[in-house]
C-alpha atoms as a PDB file:
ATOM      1  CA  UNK A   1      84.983 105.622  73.997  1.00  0.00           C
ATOM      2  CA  UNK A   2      85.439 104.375  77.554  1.00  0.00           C
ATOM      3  CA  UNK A   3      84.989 100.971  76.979  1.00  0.00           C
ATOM      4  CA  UNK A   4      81.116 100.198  77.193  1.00  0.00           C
ATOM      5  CA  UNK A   5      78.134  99.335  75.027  1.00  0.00           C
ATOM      6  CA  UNK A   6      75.602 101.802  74.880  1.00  0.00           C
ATOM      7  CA  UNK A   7      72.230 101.789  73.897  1.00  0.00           C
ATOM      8  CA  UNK A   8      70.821 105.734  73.290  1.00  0.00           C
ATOM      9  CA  UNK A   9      67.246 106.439  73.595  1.00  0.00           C
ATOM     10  CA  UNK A  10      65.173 109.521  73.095  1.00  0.00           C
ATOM     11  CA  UNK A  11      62.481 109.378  75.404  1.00  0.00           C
ATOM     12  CA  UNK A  12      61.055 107.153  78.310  1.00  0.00           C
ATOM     13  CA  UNK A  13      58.643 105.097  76.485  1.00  0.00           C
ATOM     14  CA  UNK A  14      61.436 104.321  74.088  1.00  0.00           C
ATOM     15  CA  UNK A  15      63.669 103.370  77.365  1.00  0.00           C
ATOM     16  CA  UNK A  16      61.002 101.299  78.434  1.00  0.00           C
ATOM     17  CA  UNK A  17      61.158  99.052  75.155  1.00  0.00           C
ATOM     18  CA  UNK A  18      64.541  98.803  75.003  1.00  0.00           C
ATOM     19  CA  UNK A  19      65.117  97.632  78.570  1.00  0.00           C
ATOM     20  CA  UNK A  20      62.492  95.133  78.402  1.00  0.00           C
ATOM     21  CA  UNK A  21      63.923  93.563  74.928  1.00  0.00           C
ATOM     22  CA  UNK A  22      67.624  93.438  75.927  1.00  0.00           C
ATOM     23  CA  UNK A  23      69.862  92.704  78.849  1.00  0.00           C
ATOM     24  CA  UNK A  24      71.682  95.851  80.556  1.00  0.00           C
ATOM     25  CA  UNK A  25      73.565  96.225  83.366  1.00  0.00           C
ATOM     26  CA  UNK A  26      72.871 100.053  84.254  1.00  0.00           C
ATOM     27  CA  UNK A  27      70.133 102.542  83.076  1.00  0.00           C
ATOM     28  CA  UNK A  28      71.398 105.996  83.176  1.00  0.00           C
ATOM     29  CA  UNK A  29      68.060 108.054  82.923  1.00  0.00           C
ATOM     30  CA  UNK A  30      67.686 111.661  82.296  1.00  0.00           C
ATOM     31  CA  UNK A  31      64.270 112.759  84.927  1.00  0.00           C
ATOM     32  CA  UNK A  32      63.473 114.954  82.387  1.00  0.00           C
ATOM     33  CA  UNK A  33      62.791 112.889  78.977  1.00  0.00           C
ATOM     34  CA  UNK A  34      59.587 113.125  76.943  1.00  0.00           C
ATOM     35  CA  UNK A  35      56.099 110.779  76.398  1.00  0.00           C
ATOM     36  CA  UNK A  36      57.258 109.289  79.819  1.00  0.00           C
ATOM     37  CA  UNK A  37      60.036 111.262  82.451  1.00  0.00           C
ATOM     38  CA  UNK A  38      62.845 109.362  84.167  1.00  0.00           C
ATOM     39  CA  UNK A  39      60.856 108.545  87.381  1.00  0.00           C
ATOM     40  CA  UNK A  40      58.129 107.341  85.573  1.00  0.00           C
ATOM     41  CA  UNK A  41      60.520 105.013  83.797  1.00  0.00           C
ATOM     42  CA  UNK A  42      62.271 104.183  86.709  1.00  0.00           C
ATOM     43  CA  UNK A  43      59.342 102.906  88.431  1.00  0.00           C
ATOM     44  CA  UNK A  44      58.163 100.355  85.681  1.00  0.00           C
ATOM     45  CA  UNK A  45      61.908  98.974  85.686  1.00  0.00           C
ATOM     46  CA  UNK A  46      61.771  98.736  89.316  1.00  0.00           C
ATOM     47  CA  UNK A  47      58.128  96.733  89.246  1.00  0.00           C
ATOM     48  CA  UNK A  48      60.043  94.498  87.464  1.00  0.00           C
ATOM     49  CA  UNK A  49      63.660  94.615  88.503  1.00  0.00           C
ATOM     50  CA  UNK A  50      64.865  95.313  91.645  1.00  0.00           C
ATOM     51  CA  UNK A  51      68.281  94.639  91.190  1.00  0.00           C
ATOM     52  CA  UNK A  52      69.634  96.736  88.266  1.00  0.00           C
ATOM     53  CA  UNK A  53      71.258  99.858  89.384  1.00  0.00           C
ATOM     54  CA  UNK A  54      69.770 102.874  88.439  1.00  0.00           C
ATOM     55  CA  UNK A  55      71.559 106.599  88.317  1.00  0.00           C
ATOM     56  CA  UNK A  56      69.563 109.855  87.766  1.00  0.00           C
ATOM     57  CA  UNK A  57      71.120 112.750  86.098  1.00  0.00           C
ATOM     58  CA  UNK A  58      69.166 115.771  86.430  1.00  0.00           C
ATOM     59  CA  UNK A  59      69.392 119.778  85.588  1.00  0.00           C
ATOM     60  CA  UNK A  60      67.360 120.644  88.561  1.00  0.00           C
ATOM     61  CA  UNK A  61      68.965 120.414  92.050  1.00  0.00           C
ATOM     62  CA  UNK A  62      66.059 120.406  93.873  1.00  0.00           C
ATOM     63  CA  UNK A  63      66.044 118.060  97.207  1.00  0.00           C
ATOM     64  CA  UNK A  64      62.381 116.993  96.622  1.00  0.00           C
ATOM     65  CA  UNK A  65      64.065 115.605  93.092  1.00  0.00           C
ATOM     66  CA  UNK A  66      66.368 113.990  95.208  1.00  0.00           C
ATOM     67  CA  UNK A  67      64.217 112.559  97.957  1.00  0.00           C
ATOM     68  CA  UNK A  68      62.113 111.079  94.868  1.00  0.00           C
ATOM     69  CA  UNK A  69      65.081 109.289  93.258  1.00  0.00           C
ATOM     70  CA  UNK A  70      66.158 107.485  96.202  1.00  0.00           C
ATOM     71  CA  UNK A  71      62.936 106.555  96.935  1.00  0.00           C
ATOM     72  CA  UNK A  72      62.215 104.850  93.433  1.00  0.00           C
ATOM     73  CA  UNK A  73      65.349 103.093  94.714  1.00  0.00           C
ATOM     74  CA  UNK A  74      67.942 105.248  92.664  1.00  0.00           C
ATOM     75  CA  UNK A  75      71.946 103.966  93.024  1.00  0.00           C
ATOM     76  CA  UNK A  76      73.423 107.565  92.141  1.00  0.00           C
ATOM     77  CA  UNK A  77      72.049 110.865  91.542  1.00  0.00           C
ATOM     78  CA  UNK A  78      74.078 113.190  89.433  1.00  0.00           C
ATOM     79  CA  UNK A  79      73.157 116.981  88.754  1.00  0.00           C
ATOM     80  CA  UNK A  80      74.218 119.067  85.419  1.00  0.00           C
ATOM     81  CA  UNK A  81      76.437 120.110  84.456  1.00  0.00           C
ATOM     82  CA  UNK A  82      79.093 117.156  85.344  1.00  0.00           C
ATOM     83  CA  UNK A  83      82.112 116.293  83.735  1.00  0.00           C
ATOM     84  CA  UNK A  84      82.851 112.876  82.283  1.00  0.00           C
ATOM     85  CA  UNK A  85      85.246 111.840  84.260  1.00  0.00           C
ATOM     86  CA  UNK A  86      82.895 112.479  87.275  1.00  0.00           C
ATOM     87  CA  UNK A  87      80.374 110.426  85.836  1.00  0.00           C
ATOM     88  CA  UNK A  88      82.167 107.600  84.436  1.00  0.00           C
ATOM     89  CA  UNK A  89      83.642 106.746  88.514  1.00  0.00           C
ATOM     90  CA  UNK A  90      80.341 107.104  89.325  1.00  0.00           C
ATOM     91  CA  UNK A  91      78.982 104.477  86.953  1.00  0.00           C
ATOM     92  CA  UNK A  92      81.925 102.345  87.909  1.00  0.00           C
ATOM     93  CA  UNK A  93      81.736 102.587  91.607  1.00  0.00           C
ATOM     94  CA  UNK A  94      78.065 101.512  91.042  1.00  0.00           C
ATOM     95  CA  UNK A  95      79.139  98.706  88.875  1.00  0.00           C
ATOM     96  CA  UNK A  96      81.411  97.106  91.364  1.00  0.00           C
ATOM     97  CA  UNK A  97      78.304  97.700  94.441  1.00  0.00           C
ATOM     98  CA  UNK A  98      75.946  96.079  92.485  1.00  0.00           C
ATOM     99  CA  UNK A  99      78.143  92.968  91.444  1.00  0.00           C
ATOM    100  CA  UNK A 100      77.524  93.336  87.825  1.00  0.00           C
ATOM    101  CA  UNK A 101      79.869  93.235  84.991  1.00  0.00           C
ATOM    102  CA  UNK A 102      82.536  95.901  85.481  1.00  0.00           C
ATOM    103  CA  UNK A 103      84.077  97.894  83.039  1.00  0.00           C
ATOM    104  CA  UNK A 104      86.271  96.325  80.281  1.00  0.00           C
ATOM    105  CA  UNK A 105      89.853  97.077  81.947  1.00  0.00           C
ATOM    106  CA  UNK A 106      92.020  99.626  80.240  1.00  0.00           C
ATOM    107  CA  UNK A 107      95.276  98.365  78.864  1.00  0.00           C
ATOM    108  CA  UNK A 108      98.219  99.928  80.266  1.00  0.00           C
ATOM    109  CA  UNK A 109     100.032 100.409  76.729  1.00  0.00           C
ATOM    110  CA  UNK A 110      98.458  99.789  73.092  1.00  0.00           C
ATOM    111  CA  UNK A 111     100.212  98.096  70.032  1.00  0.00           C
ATOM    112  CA  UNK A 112      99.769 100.040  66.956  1.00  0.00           C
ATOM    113  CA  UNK A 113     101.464  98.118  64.092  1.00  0.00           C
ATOM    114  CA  UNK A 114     105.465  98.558  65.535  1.00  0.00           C
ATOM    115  CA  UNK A 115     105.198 101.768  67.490  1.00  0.00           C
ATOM    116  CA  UNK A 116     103.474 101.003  71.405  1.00  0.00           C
ATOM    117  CA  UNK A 117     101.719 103.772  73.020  1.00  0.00           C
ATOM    118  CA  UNK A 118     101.473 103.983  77.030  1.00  0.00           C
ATOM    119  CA  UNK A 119      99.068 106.581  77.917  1.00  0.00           C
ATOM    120  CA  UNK A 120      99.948 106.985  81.344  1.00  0.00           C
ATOM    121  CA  UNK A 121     103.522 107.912  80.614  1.00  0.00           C
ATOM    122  CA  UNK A 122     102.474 109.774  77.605  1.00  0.00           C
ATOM    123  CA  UNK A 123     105.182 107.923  75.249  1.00  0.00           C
ATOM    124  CA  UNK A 124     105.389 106.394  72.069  1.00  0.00           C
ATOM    125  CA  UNK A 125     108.195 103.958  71.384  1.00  0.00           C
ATOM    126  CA  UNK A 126     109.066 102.426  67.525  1.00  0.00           C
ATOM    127  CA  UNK A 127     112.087 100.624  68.410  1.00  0.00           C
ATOM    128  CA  UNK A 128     114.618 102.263  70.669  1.00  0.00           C
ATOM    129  CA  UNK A 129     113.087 105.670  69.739  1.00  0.00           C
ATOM    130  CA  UNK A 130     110.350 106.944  71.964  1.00  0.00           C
ATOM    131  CA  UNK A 131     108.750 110.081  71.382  1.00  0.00           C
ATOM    132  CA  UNK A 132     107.198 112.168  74.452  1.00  0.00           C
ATOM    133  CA  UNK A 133     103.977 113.305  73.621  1.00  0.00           C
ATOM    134  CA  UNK A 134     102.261 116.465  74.841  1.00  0.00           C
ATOM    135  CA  UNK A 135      99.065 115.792  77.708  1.00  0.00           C
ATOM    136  CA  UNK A 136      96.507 116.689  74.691  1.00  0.00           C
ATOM    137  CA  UNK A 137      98.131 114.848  71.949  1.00  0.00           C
ATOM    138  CA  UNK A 138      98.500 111.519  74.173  1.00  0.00           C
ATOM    139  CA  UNK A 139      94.675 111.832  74.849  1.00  0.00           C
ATOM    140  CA  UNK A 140      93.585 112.350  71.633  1.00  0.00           C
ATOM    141  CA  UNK A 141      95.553 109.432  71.192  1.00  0.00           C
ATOM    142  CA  UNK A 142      94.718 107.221  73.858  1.00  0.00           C
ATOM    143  CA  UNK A 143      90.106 107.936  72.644  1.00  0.00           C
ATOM    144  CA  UNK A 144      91.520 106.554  68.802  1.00  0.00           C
ATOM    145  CA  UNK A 145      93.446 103.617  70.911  1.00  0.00           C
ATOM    146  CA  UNK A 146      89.862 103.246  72.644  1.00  0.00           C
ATOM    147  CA  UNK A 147      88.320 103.097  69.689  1.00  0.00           C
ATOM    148  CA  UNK A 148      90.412 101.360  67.254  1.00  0.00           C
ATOM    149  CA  UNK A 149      88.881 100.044  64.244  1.00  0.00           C
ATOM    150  CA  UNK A 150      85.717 101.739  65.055  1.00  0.00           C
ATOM    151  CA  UNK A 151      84.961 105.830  64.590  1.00  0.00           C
ATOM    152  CA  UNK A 152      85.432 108.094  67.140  1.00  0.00           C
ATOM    153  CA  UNK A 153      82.781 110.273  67.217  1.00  0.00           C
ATOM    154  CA  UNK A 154      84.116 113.807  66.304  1.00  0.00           C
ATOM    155  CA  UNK A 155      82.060 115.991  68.625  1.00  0.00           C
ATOM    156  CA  UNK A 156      81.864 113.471  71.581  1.00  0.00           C
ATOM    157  CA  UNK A 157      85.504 113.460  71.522  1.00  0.00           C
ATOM    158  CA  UNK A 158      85.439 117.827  71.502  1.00  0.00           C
ATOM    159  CA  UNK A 159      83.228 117.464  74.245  1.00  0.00           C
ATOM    160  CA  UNK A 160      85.641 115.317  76.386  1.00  0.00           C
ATOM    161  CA  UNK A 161      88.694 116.771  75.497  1.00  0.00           C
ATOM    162  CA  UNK A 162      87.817 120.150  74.771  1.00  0.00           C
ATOM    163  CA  UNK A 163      84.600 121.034  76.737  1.00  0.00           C
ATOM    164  CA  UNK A 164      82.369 121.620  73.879  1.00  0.00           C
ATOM    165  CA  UNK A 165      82.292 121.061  69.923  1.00  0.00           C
ATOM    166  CA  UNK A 166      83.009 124.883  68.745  1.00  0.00           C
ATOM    167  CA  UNK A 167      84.381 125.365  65.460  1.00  0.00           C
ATOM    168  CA  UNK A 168      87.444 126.585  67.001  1.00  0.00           C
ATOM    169  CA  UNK A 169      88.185 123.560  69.040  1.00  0.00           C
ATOM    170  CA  UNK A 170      87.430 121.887  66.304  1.00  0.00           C
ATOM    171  CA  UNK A 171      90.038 123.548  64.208  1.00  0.00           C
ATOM    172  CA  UNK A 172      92.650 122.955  67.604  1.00  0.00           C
ATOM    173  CA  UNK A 173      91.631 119.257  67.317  1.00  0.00           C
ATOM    174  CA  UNK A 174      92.465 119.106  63.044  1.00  0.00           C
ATOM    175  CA  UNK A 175      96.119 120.268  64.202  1.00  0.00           C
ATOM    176  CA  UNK A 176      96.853 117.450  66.961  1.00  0.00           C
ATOM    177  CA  UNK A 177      95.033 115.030  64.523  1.00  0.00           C
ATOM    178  CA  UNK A 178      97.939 116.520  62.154  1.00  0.00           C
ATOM    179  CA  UNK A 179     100.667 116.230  64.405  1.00  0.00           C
ATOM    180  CA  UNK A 180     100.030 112.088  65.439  1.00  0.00           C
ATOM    181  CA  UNK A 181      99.757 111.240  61.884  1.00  0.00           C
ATOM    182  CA  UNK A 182     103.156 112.484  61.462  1.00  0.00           C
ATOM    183  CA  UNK A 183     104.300 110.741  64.593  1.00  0.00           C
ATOM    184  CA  UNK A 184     102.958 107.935  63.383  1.00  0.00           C
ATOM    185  CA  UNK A 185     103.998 107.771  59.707  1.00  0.00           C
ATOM    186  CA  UNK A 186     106.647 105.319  59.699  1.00  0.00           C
ATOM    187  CA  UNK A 187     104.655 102.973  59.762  1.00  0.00           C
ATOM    188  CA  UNK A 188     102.123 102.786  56.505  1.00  0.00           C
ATOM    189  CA  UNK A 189      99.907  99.948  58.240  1.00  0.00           C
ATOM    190  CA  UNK A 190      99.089 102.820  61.302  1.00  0.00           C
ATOM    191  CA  UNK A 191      96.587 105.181  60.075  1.00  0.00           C
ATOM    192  CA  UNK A 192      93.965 107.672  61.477  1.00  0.00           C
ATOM    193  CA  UNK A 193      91.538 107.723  58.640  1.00  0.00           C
ATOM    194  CA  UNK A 194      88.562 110.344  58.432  1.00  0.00           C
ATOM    195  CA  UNK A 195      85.381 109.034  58.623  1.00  0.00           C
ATOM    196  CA  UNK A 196      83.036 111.375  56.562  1.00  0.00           C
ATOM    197  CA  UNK A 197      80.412 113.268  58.381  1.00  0.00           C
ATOM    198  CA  UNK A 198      81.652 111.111  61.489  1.00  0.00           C
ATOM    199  CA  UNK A 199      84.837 111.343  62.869  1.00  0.00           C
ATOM    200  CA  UNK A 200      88.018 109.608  62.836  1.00  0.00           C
ATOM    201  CA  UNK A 201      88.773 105.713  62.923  1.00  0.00           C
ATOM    202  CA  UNK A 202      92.605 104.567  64.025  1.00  0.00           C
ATOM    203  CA  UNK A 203      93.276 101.322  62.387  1.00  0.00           C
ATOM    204  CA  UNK A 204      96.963  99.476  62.697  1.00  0.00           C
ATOM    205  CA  UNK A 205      96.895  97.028  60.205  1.00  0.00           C
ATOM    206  CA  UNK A 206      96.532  98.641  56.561  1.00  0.00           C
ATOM    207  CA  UNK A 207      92.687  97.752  56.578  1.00  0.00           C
ATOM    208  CA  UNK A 208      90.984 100.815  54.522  1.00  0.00           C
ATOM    209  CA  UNK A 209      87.548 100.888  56.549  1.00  0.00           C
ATOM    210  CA  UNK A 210      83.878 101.480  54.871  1.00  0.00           C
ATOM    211  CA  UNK A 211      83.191 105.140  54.265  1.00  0.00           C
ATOM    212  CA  UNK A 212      86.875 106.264  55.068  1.00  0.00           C
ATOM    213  CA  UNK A 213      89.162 108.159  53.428  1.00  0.00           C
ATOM    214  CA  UNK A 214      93.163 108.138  53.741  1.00  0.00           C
ATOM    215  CA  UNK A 215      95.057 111.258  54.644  1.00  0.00           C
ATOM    216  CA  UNK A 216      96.331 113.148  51.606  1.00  0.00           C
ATOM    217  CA  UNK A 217      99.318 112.447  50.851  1.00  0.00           C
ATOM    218  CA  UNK A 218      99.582 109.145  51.474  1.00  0.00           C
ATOM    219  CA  UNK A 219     100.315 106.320  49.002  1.00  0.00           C
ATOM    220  CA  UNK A 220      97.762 103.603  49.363  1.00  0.00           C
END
């Protein structure tokens, strides 16, 4: 959602694999992973990397954990709970030390069939009219801009916006979902389309997506 390609693994050993078959340019490791922890797997990456940067995220705040992590040679060391936006500076700031590929760069506004959306000034503009949207409703918005063409994960986008997946923020998210379809209606070839079992998938160009379904209602 913010830009990067991510590769998710469930334990160490599967880290381990991964890392030596591809080419990253961060490992974000959880210490406490099973068949092998995160200092374990930080060590074998370090035997054979020096250079790729490395940040711990941990539940336990103890300063021996600490000591450890910056001794494997850790960049960043982050302790739960820790909000996203936290995090994602973090990774950045790390990005930019360690010379490797920075983040794709946001773009300041996003063209979605004839309306444009600027995020930071929370408008969206068909013509001469722009509409002012609310803080939640432009970042709902601004995750499907993020993602366009692709689905937005429906709980990872509760978690960021909301705090946590509950049904009831999930029934909040169904009614600003609601609310930028009908912004966004005057145009047929801008749609958010619902991705069964997945989330939702913003496309601006009348494509109808694999395993997506048009809202009801609307002529196809």
């Amino acid at each position: 959602m913010n830009g990067f390609g991510v590769k998710l693994c469930a334990n160490g050993e599967e880290g381990l694999s991964a890392w030596k078959k591809g080419k990253f340019d961060l490992c974000l490791v959880d210490v406490m992973m099973p068949r092998k922890d995160g200092f374990s797997f930080a060590r074998d990456v370090r035997s054979l990397d020096r250079d790729i940067p490395l940040i711990f995220l941990t539940a336990r705040a103890m300063k021996e954990d600490r000591i450890e992590g910056l001794k494997i040679g850790a960049d960043d060391y982050l302790t739960k709970p820790f909000s996203m936006e936290e995090l994602l500076l973090r990774i950045r700031a790390v990005l930019r030390r360690g010379g490797a590929h920075a983040a794709p760069e946001e773009p300041a506004a996003f063209a979605l069939g004839s309306f444009t959306f600027d995020p930071a000034k929370r408008t969206l503009r068909r013509g001469r009219n722009v509409r002012r949207l609310t803080s939640r409703e432009s970042d709902l918005l601004r995750l499907l801009c993020l993602a366009m063409h692709s689905t937005l994960d429906r709980g990872a986008a509760l978690r960021e916006l909301w705090g946590d997946d509950s049904y009831f923020n999930s029934r909040s998210m169904d009614v600003f979902v609601s609310r930028l379809r009908k912004y966004l209606h005057a145009d047929p070839a801008v749609e958010i389309q619902n991705v069964a079992g997945k989330g939702l998938r913003l496309v601006a160009g009348g494509l109808q997506q694999p395993g997506a379904t048009r809202r009801p209602g609307r002529r196809s």
